[in-house]
PDB file of N, CA and C in Angstrom:
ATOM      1  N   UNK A   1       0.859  -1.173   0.000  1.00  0.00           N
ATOM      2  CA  UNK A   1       0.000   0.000   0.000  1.00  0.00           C
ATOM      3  C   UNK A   1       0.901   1.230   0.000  1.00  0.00           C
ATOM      4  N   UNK A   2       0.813   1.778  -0.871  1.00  0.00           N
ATOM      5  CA  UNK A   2       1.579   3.428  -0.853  1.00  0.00           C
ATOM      6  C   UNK A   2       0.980   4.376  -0.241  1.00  0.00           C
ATOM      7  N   UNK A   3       1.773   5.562   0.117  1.00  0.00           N
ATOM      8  CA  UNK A   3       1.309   6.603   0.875  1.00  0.00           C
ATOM      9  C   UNK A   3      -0.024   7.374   0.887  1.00  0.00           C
ATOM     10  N   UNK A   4      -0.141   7.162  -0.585  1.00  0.00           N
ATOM     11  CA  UNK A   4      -1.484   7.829  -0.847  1.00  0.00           C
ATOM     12  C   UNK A   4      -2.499   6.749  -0.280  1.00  0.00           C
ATOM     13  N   UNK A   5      -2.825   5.776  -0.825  1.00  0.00           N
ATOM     14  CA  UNK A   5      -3.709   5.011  -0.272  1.00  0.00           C
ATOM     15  C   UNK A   5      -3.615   4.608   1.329  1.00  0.00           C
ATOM     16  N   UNK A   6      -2.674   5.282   2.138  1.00  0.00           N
ATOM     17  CA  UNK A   6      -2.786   4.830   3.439  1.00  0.00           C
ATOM     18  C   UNK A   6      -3.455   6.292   3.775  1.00  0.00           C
ATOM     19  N   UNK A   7      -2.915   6.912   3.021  1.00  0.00           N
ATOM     20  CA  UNK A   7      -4.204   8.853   3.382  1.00  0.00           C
ATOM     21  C   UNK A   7      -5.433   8.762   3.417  1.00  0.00           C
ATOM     22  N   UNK A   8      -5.714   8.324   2.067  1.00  0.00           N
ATOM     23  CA  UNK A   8      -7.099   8.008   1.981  1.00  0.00           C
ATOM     24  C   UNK A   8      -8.090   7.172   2.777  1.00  0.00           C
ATOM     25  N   UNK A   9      -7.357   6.028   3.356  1.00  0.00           N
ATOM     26  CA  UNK A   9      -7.706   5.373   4.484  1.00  0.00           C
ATOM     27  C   UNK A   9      -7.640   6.098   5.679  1.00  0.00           C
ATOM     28  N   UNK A  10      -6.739   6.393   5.965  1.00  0.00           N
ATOM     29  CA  UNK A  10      -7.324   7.023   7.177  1.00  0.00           C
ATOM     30  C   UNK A  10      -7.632   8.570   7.480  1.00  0.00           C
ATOM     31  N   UNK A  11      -7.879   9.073   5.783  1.00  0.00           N
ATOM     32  CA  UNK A  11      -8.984  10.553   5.824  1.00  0.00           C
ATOM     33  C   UNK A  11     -10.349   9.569   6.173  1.00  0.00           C
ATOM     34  N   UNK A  12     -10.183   8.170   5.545  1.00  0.00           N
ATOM     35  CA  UNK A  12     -11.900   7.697   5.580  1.00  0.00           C
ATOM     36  C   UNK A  12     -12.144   7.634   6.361  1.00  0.00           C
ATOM     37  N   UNK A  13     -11.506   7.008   7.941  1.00  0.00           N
ATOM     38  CA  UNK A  13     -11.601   6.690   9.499  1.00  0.00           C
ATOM     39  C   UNK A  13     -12.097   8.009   9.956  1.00  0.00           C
ATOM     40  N   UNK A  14     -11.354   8.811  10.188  1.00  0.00           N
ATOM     41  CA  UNK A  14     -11.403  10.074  10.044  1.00  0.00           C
ATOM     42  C   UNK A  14     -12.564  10.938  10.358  1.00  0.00           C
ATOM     43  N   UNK A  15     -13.539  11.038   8.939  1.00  0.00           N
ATOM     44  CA  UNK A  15     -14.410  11.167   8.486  1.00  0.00           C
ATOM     45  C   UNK A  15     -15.318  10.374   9.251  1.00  0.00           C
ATOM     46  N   UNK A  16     -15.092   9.294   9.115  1.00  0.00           N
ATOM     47  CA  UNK A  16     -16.207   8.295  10.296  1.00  0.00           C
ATOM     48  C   UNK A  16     -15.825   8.386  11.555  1.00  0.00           C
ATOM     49  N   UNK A  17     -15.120   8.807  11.947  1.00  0.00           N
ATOM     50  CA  UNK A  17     -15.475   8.821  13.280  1.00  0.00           C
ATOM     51  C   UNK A  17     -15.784  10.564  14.026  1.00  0.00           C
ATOM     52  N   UNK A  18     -15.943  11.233  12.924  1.00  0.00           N
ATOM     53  CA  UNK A  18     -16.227  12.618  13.233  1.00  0.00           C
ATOM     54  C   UNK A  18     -17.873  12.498  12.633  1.00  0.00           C
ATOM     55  N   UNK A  19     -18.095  11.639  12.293  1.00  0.00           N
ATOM     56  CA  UNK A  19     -19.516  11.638  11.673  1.00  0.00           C
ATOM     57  C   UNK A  19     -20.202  11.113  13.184  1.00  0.00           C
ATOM     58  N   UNK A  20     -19.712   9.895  13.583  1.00  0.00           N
ATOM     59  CA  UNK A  20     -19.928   8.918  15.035  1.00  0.00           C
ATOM     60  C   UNK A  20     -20.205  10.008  15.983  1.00  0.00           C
ATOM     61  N   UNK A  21     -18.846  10.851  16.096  1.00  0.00           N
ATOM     62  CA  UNK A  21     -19.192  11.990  17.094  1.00  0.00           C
ATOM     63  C   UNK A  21     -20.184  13.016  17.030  1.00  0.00           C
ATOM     64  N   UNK A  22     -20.345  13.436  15.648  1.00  0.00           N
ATOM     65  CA  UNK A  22     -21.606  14.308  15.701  1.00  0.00           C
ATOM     66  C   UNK A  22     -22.412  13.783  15.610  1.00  0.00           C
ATOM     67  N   UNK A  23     -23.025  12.929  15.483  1.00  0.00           N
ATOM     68  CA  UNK A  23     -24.452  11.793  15.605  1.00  0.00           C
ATOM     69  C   UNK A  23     -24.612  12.220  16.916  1.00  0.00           C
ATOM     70  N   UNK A  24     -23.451  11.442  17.992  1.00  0.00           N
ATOM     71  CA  UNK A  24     -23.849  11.430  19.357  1.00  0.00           C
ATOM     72  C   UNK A  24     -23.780  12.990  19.905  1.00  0.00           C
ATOM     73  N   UNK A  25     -23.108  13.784  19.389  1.00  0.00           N
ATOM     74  CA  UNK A  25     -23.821  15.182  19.913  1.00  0.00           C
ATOM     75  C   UNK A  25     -24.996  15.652  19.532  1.00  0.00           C
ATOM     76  N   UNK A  26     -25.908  14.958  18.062  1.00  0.00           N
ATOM     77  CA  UNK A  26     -27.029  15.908  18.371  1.00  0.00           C
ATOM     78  C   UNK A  26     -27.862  14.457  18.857  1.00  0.00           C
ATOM     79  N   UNK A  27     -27.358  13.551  19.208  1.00  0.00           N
ATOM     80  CA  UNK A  27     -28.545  13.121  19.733  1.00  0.00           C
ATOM     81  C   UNK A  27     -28.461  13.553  21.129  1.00  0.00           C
ATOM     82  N   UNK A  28     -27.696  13.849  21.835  1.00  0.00           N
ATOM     83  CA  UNK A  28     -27.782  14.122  23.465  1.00  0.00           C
ATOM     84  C   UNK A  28     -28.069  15.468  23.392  1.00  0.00           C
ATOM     85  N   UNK A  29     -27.955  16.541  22.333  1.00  0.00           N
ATOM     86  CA  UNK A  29     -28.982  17.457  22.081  1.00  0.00           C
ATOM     87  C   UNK A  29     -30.194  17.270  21.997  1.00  0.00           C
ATOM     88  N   UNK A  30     -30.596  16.583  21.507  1.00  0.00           N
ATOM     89  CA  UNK A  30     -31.810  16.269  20.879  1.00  0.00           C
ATOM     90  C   UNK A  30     -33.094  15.474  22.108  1.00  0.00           C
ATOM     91  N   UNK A  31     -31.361  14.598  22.741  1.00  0.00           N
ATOM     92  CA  UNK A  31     -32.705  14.444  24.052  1.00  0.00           C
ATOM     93  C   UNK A  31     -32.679  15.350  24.910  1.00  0.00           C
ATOM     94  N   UNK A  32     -31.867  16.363  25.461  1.00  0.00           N
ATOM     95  CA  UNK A  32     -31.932  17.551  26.326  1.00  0.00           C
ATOM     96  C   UNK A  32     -33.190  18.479  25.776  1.00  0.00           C
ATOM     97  N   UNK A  33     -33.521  18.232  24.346  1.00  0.00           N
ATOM     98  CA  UNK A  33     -34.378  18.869  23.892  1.00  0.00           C
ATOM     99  C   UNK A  33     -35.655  18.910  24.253  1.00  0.00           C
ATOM    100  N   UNK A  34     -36.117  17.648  23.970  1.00  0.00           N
ATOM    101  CA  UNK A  34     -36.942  16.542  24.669  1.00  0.00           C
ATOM    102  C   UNK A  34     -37.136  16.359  26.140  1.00  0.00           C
ATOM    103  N   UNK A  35     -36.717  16.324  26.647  1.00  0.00           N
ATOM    104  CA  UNK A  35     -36.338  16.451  28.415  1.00  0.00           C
ATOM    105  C   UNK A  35     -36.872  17.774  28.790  1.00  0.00           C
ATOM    106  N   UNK A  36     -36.213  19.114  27.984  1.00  0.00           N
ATOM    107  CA  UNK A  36     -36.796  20.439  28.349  1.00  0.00           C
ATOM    108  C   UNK A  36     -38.430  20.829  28.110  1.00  0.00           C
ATOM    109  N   UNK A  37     -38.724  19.981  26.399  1.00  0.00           N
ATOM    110  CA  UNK A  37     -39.907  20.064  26.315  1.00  0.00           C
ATOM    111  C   UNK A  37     -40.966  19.696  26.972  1.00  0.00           C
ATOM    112  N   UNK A  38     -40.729  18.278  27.549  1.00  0.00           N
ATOM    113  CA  UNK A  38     -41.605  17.179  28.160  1.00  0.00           C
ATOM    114  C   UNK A  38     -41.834  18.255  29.354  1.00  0.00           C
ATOM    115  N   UNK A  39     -40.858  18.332  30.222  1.00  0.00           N
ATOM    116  CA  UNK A  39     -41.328  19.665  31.311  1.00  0.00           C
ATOM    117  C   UNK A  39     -41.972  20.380  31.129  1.00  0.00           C
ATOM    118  N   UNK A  40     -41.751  21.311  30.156  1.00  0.00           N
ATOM    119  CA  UNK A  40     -42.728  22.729  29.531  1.00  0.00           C
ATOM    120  C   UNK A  40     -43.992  22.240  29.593  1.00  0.00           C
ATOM    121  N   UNK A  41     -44.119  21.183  28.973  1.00  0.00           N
ATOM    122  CA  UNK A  41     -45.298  20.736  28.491  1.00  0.00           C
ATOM    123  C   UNK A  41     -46.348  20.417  29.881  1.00  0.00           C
ATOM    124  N   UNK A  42     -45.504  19.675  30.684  1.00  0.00           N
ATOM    125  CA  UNK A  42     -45.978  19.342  32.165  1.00  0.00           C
ATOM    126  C   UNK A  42     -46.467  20.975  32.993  1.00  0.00           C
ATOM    127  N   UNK A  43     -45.564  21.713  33.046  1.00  0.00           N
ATOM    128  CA  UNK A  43     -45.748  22.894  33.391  1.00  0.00           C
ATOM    129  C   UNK A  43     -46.919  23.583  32.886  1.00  0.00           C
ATOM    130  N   UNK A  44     -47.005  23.194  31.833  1.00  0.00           N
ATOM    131  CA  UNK A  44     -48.548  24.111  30.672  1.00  0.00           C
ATOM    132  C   UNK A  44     -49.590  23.472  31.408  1.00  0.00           C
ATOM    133  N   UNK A  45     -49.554  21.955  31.438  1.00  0.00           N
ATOM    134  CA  UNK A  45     -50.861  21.386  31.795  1.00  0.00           C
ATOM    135  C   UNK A  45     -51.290  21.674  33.195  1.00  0.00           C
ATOM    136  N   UNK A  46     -49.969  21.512  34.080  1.00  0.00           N
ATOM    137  CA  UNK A  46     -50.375  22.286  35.524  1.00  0.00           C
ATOM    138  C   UNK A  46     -50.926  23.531  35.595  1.00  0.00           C
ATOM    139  N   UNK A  47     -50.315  24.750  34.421  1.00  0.00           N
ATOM    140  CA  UNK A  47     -51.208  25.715  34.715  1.00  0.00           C
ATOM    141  C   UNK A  47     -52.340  25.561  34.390  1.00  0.00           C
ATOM    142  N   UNK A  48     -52.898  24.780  33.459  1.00  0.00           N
ATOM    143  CA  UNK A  48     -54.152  25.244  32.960  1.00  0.00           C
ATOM    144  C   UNK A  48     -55.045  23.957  33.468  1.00  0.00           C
ATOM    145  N   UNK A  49     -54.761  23.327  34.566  1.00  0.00           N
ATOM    146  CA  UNK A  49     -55.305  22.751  35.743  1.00  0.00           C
ATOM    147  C   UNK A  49     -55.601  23.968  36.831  1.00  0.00           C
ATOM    148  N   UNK A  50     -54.727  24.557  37.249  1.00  0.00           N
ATOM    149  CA  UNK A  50     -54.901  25.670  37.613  1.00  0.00           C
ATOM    150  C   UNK A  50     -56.274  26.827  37.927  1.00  0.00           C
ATOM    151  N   UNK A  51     -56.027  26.941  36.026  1.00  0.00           N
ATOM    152  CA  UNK A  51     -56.684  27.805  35.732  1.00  0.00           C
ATOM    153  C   UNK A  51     -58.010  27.412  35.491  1.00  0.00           C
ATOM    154  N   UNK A  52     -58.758  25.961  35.481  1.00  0.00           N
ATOM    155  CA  UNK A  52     -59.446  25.843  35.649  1.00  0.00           C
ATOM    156  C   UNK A  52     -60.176  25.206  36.995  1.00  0.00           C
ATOM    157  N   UNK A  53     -59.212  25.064  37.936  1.00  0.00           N
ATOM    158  CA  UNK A  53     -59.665  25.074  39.024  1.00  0.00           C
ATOM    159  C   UNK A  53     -60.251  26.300  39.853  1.00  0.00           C
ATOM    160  N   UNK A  54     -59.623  27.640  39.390  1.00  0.00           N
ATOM    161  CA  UNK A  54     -59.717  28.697  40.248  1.00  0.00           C
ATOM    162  C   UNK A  54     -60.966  29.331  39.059  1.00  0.00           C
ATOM    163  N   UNK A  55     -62.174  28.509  37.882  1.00  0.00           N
ATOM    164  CA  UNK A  55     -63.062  29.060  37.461  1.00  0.00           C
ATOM    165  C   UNK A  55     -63.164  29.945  36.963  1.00  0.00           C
ATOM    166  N   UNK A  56     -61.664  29.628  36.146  1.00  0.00           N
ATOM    167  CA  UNK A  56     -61.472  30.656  34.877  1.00  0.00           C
ATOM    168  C   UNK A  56     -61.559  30.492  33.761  1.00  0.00           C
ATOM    169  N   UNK A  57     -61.511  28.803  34.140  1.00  0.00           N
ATOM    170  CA  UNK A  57     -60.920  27.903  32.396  1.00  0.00           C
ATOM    171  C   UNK A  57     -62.159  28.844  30.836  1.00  0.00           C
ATOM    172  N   UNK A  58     -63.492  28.855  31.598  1.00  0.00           N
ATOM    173  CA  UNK A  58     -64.654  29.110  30.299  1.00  0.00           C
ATOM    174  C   UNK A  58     -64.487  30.800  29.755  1.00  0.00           C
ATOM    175  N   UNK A  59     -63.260  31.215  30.748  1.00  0.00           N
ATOM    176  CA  UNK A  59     -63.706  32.772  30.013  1.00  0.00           C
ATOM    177  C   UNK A  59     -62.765  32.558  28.818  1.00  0.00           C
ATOM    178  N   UNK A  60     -63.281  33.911  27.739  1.00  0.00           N
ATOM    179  CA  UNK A  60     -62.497  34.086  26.661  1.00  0.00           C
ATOM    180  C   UNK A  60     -61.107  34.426  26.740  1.00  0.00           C
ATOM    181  N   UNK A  61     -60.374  34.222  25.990  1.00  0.00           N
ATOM    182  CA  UNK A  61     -59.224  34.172  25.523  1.00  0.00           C
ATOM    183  C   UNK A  61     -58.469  35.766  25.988  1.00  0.00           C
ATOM    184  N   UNK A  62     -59.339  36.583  25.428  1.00  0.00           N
ATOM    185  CA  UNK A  62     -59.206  38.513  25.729  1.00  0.00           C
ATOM    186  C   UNK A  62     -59.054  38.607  27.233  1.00  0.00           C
ATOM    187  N   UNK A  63     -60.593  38.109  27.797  1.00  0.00           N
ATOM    188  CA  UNK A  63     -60.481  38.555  29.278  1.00  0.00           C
ATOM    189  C   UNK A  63     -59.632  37.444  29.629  1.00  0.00           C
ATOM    190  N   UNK A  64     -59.266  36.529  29.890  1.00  0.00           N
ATOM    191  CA  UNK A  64     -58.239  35.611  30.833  1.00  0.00           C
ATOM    192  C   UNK A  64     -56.628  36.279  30.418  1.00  0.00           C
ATOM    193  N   UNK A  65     -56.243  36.719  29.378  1.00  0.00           N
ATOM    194  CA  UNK A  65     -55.118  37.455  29.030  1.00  0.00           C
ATOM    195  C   UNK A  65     -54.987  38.977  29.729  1.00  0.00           C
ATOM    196  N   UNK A  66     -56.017  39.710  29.672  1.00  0.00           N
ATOM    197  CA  UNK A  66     -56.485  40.731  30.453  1.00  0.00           C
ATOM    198  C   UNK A  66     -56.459  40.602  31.553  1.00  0.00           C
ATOM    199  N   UNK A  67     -56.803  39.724  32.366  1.00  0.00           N
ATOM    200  CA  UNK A  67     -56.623  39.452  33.692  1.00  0.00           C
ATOM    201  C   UNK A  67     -55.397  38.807  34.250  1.00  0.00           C
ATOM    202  N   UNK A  68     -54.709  38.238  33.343  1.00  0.00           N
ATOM    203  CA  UNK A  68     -53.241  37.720  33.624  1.00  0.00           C
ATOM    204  C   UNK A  68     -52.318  38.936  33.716  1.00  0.00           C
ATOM    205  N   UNK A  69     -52.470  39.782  32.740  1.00  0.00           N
ATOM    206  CA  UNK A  69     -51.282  41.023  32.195  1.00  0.00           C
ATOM    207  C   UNK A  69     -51.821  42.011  33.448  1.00  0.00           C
ATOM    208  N   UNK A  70     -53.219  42.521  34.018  1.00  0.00           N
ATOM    209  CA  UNK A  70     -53.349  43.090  35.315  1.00  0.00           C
ATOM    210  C   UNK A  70     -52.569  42.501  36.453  1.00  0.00           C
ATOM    211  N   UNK A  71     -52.526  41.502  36.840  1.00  0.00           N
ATOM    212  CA  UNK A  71     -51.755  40.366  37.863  1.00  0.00           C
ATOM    213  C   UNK A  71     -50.787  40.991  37.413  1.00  0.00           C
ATOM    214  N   UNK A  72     -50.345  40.823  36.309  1.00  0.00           N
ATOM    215  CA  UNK A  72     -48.630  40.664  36.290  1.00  0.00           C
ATOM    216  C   UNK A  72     -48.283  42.115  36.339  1.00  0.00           C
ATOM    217  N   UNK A  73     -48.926  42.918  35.680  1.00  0.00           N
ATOM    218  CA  UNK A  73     -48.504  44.281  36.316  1.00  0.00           C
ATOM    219  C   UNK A  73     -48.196  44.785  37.881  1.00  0.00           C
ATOM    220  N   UNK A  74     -49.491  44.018  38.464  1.00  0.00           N
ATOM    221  CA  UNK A  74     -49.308  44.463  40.193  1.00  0.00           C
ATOM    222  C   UNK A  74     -48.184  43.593  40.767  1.00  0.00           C
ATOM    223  N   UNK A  75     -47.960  42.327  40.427  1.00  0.00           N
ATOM    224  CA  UNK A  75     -46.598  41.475  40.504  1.00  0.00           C
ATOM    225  C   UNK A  75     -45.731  42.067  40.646  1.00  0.00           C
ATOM    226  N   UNK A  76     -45.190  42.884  39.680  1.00  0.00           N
ATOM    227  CA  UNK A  76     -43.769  42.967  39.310  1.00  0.00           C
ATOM    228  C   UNK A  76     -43.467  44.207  40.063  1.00  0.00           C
ATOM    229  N   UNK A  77     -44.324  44.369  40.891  1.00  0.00           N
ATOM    230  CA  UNK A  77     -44.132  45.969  41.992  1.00  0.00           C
ATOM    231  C   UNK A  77     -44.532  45.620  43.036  1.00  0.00           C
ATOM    232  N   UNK A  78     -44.611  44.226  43.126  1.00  0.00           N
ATOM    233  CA  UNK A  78     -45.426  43.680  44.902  1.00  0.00           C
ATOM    234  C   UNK A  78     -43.704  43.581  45.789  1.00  0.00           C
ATOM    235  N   UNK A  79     -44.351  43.315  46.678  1.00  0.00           N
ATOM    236  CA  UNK A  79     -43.110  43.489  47.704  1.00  0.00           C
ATOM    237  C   UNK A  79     -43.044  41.844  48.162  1.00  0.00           C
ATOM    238  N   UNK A  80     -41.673  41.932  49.129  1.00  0.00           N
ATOM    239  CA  UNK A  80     -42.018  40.129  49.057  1.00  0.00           C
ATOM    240  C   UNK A  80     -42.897  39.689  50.182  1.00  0.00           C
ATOM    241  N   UNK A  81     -43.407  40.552  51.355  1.00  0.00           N
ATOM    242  CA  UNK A  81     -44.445  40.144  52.372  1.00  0.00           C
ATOM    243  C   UNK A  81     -45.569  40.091  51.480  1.00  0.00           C
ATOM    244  N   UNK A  82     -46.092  41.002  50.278  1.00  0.00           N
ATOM    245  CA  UNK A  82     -47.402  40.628  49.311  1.00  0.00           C
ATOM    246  C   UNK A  82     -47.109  39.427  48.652  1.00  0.00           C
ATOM    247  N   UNK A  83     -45.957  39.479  48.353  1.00  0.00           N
ATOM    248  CA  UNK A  83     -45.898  37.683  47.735  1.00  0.00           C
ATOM    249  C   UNK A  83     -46.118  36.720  48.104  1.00  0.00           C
ATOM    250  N   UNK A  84     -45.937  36.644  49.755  1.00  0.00           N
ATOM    251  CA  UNK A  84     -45.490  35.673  50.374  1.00  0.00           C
ATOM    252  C   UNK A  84     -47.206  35.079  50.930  1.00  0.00           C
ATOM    253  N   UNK A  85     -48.117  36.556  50.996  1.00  0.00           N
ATOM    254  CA  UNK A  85     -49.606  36.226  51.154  1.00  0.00           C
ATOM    255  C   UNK A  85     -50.185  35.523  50.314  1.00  0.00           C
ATOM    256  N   UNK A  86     -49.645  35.948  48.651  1.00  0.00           N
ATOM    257  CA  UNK A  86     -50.383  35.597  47.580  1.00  0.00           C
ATOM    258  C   UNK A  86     -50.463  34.245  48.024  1.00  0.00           C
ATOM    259  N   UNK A  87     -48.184  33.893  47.890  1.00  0.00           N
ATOM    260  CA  UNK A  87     -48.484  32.122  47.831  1.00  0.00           C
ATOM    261  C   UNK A  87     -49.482  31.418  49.086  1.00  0.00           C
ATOM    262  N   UNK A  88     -49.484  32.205  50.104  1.00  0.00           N
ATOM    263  CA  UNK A  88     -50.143  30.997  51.253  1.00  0.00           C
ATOM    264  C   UNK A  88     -51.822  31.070  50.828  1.00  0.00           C
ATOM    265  N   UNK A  89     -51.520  32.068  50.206  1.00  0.00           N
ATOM    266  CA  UNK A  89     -53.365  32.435  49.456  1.00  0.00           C
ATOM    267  C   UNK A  89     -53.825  30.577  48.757  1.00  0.00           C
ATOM    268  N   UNK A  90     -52.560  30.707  47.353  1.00  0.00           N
ATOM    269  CA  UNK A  90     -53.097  29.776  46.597  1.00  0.00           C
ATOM    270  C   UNK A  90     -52.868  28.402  47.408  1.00  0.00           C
ATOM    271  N   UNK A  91     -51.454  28.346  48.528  1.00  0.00           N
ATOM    272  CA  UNK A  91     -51.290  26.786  49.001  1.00  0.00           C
ATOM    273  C   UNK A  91     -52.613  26.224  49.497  1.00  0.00           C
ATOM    274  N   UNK A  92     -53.739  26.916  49.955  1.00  0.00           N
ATOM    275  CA  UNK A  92     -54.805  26.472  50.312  1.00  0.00           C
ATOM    276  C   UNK A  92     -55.573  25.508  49.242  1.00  0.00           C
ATOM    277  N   UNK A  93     -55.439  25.733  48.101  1.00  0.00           N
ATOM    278  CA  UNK A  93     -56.193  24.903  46.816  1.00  0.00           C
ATOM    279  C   UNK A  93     -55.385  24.118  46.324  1.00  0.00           C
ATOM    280  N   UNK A  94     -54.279  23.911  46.588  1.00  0.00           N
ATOM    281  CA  UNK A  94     -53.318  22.819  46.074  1.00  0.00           C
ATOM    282  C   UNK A  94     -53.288  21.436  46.741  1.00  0.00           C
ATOM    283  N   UNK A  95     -53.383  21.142  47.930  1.00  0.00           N
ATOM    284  CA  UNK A  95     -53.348  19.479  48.333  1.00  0.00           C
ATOM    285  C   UNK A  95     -54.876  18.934  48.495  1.00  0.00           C
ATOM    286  N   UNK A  96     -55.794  19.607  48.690  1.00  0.00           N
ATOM    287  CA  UNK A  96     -57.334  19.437  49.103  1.00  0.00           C
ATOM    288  C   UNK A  96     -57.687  19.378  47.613  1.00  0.00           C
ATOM    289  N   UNK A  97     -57.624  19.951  46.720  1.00  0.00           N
ATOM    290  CA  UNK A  97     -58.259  19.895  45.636  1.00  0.00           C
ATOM    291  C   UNK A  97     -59.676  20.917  45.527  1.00  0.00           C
ATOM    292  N   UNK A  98     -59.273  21.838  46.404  1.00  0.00           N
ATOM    293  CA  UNK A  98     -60.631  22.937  46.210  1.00  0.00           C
ATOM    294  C   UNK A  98     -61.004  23.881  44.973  1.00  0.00           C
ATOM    295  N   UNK A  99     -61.647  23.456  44.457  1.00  0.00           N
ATOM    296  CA  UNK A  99     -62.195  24.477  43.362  1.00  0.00           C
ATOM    297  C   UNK A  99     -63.287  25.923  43.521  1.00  0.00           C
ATOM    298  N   UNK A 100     -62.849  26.327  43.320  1.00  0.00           N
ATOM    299  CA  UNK A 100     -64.140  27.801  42.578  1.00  0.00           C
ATOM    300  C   UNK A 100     -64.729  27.666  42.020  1.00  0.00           C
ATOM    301  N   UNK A 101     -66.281  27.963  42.482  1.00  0.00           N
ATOM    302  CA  UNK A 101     -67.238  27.970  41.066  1.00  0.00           C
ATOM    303  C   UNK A 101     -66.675  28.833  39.652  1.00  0.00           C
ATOM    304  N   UNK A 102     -67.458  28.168  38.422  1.00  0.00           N
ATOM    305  CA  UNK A 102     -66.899  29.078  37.222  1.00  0.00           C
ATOM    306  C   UNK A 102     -67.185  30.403  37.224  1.00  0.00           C
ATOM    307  N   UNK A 103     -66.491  31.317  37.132  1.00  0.00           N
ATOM    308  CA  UNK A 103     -66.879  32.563  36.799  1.00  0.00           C
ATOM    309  C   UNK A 103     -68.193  32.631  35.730  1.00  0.00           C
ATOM    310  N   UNK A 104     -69.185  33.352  35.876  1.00  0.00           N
ATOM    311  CA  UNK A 104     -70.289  33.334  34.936  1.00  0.00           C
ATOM    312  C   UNK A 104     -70.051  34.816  34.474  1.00  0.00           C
ATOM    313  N   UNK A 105     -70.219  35.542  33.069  1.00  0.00           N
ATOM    314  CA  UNK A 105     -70.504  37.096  33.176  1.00  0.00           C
ATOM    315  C   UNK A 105     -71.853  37.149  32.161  1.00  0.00           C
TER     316      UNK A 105
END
């Protein structure tokens, strides 16, 4: 085997095993991907367990956005003793399973 053909052989290795390696980087991308989503996804459904526990689920789309973006306005200027009420507010509906009637308008 001459020089050239021992290049070419092992440009081919080479090549395969930089192919091997990027396979296995996007697949452990790909499941970190997956892993992040599956959460999100868990997270969505908890809120909107949530949100229909506290007899919001039937309003429209406008007012439940409207009423989120009010919240979040007074949020982001609450202090942390108002925070700290909110949360013991909601821990009350979380292990009992207490619901609110639906909002009717």
């Amino acid at each position: 085997m001459n020089y050239q053909q021992q290049i070419e052989k092992l440009t081919n290795q080479l090549a395969q095993v930089k192919a091997r390696e990027l396979q296995k980087k996007n697949t452990q991308a790909h499941r970190e991907m997956a892993k992040t989503r599956k959460e999100r996804n868990k997270r969505a459904y908890k809120v909107g367990g949530m949100v229909e526990k506290m007899g919001l689920f039937n309003l429209d789309e406008e007012l439940l956005l409207g009423l989120l973006a009010n919240d979040y306005k007074w949020l982001k200027n609450a202090t942390a003793e108002q925070l700290e009420d909110i949360r013991t507010g909601g821990k009350m509906f979380l292990p009992n399973g207490k619901r609110l009637p639906p909002v009717s308008l």
